[in-house]
N, C-alpha and C. Protein backbone atom coordinates (compact mmCIF):
# COMPACT_ATOMS: atom_id res chain seq x y z
N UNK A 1 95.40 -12.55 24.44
CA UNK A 1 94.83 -11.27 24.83
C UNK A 1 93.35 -11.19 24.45
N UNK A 2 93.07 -11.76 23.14
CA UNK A 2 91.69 -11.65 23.02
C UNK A 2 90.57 -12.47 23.56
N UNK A 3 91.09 -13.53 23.41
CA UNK A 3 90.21 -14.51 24.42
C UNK A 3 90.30 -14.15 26.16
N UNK A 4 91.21 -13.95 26.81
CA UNK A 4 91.20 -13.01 27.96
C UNK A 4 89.85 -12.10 27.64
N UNK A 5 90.07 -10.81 26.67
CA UNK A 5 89.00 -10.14 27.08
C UNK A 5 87.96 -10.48 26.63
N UNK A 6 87.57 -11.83 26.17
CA UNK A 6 86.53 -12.24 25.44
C UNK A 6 86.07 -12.85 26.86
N UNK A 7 86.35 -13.77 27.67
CA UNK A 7 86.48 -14.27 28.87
C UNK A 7 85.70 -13.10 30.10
N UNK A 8 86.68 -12.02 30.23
CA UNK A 8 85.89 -11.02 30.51
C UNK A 8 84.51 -10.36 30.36
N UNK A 9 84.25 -10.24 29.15
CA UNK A 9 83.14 -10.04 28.72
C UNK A 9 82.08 -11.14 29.16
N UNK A 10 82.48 -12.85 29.24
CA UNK A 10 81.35 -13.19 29.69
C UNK A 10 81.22 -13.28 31.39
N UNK A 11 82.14 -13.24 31.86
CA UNK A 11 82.37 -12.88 33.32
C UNK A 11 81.07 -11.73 33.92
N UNK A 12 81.46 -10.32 32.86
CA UNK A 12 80.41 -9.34 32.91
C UNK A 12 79.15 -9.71 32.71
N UNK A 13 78.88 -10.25 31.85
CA UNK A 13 77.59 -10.61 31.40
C UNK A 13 76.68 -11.69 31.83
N UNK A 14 77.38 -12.44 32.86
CA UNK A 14 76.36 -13.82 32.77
C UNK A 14 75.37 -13.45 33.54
N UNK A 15 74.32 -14.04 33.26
CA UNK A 15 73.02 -13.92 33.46
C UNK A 15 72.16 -12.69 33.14
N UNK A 16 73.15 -11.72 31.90
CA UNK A 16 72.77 -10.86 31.43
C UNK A 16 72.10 -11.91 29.73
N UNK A 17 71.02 -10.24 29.59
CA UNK A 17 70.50 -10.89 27.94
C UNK A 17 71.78 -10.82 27.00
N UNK A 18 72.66 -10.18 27.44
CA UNK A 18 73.60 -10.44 26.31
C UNK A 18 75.42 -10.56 26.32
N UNK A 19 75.98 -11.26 25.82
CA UNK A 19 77.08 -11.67 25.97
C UNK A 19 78.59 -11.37 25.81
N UNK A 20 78.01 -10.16 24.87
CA UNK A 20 79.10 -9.36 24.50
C UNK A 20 79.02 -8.02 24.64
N UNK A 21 80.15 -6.79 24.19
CA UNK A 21 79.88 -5.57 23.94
C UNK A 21 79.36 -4.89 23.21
N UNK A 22 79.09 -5.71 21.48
CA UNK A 22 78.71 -5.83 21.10
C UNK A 22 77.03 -5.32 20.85
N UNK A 23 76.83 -5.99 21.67
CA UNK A 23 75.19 -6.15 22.07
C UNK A 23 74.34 -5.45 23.24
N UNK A 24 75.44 -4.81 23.79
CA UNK A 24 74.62 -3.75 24.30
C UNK A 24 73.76 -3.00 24.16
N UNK A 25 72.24 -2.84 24.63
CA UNK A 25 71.71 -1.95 24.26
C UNK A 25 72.43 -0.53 24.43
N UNK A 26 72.13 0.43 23.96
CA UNK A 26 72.70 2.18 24.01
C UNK A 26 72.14 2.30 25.66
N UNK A 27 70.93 2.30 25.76
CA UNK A 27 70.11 2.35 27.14
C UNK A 27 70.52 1.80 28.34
N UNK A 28 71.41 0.95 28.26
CA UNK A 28 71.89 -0.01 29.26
C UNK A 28 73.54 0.36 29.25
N UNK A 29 73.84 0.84 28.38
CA UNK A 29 75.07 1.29 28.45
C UNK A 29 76.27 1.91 29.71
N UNK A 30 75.47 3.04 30.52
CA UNK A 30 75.71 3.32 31.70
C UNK A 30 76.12 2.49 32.75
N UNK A 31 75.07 1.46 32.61
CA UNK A 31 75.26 0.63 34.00
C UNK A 31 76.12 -0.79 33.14
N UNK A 32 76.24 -1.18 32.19
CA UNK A 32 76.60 -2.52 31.94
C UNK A 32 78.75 -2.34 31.11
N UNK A 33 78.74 -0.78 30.99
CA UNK A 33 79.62 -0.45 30.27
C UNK A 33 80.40 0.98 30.62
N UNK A 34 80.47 0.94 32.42
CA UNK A 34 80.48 2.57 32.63
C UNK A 34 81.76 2.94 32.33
N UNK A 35 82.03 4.53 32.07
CA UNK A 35 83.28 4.64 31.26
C UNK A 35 84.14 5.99 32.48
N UNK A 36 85.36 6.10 32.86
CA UNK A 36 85.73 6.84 33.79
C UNK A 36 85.51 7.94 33.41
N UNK A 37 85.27 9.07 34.14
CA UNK A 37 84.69 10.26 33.98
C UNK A 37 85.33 11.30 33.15
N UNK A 38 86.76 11.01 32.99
CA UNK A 38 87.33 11.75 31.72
C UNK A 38 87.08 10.90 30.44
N UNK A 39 87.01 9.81 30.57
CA UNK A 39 86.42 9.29 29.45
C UNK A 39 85.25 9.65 28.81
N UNK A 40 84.06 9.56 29.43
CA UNK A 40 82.81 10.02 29.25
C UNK A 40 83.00 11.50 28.84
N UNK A 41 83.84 12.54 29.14
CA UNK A 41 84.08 14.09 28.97
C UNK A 41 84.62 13.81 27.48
N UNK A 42 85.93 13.34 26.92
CA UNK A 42 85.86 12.54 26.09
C UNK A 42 85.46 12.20 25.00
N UNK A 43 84.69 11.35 25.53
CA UNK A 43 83.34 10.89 24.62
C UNK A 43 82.50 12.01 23.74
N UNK A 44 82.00 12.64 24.83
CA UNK A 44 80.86 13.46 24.22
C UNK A 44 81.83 14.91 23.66
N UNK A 45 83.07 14.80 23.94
CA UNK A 45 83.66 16.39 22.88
C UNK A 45 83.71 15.00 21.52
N UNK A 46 84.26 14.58 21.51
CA UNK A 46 84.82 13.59 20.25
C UNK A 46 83.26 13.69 19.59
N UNK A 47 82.58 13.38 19.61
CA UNK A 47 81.19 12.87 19.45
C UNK A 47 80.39 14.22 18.59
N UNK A 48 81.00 15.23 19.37
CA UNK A 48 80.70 16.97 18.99
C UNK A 48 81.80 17.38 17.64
N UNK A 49 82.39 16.59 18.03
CA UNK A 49 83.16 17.28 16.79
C UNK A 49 83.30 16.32 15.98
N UNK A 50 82.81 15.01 15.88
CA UNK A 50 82.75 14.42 14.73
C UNK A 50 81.58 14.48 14.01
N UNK A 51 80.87 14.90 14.65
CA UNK A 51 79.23 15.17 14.31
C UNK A 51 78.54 13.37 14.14
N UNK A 52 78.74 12.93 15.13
CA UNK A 52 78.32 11.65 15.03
C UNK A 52 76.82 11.76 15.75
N UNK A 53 75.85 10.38 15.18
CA UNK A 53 74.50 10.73 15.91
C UNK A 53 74.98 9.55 17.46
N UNK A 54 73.55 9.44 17.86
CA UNK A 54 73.16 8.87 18.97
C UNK A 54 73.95 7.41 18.88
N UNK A 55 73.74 6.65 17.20
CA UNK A 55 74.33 5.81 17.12
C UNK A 55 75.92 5.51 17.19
N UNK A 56 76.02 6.27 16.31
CA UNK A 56 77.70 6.36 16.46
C UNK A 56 78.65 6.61 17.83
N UNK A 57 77.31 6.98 18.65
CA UNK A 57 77.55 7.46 20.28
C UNK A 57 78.13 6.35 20.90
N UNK A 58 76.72 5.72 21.12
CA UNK A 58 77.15 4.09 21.40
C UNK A 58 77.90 3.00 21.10
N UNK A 59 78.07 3.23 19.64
CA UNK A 59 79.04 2.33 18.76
C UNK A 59 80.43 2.90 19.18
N UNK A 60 81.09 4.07 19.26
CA UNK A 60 82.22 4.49 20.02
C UNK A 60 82.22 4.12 21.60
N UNK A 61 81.53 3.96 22.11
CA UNK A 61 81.31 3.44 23.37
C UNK A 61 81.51 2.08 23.98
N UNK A 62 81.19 0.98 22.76
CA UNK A 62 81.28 0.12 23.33
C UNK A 62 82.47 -0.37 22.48
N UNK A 63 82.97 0.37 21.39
CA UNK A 63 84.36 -0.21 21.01
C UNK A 63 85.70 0.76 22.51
N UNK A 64 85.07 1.52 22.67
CA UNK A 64 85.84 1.99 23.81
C UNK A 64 86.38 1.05 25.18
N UNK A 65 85.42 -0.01 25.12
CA UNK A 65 84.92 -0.99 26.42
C UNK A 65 85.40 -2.20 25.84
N UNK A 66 85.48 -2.23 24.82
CA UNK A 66 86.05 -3.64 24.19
C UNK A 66 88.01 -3.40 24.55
N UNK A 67 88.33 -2.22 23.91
CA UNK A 67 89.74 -1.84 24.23
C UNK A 67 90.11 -1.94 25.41
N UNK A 68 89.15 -1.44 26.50
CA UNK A 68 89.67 -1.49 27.96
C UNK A 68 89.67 -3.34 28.19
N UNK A 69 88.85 -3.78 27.79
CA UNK A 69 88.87 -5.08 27.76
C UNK A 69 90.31 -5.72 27.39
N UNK A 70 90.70 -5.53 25.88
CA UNK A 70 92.16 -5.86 25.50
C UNK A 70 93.12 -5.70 26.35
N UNK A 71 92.85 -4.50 27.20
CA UNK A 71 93.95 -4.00 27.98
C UNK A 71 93.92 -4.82 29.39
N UNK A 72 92.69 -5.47 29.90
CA UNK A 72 92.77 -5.88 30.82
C UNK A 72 92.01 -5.12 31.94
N UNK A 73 91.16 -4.14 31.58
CA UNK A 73 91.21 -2.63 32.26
C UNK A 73 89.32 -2.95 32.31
N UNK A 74 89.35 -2.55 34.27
CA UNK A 74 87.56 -2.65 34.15
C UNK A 74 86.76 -1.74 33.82
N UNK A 75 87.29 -0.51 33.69
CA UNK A 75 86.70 0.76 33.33
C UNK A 75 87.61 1.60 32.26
N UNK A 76 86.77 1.44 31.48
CA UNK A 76 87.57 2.25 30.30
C UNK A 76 87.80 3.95 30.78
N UNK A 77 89.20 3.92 30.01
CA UNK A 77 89.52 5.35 30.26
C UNK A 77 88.99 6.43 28.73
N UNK A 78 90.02 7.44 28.97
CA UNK A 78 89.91 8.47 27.93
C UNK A 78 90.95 7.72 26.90
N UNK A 79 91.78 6.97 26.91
CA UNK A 79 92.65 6.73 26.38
C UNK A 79 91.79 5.60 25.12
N UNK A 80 91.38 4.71 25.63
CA UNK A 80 90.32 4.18 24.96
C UNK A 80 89.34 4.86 23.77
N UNK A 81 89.11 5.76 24.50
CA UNK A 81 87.61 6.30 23.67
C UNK A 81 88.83 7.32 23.04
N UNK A 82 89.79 7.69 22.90
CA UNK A 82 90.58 8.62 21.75
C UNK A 82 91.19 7.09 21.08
N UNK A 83 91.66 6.22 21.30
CA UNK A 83 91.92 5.08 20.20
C UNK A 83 90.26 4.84 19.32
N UNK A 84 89.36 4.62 20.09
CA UNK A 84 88.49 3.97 19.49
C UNK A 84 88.08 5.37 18.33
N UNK A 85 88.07 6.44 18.41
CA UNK A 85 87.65 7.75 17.63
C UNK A 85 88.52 7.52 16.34
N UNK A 86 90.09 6.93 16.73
CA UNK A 86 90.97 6.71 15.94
C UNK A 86 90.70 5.97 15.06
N UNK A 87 90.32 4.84 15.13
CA UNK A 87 89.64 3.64 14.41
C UNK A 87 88.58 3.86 13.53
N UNK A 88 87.22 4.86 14.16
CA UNK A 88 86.04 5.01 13.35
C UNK A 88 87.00 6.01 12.68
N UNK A 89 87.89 6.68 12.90
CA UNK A 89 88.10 8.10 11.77
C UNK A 89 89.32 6.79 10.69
N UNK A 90 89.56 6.02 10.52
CA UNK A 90 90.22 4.72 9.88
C UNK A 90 89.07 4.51 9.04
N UNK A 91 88.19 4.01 9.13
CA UNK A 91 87.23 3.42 8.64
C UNK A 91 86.24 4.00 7.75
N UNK A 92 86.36 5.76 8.04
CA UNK A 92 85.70 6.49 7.21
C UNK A 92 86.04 6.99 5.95
């Protein structure tokens, strides 16, 4: 499963500056990492109520895109970005 979405990831990326999700710029995010539109709704309540900054924005974002990845999934859902919220609220 992980090498699958590791596989994926370079599928996405080739001939991009960068190779993973990881490494996304925040700025490039939109177009290299777009997230389905309840996801993105999502995103930014989670984001409001965790009081996370700009960074933590992105960093939930692209662990959101890594999960859809695990899953096999080209566009991350909401389901994603409430696991991935799950994880940073783990870690805190």
């Amino acid at each position: 499963r992980v090498l699958d979405a590791l596989e994926r990831q370079r599928r996405r990326f080739r001939g991009s500056a960068w190779e993973r999700n990881a490494s996304i710029p925040a700025a490039a995010l939109e177009t290299a990492a777009p997230l389905a539109a309840e996801a993105r709704h999502e995103l930014c309540a989670a984001v409001t109520h965790l009081g996370a900054s700009g960074r933590g924005f992105a960093i939930l974002w692209r662990v959101a895109r890594t999960l859809a990845d695990l899953d096999g999934i080209e566009v991350a859902g909401p389901e994603h970005v409430a696991l991935a919220c799950e994880l940073r609220a783990e870690v805190i």
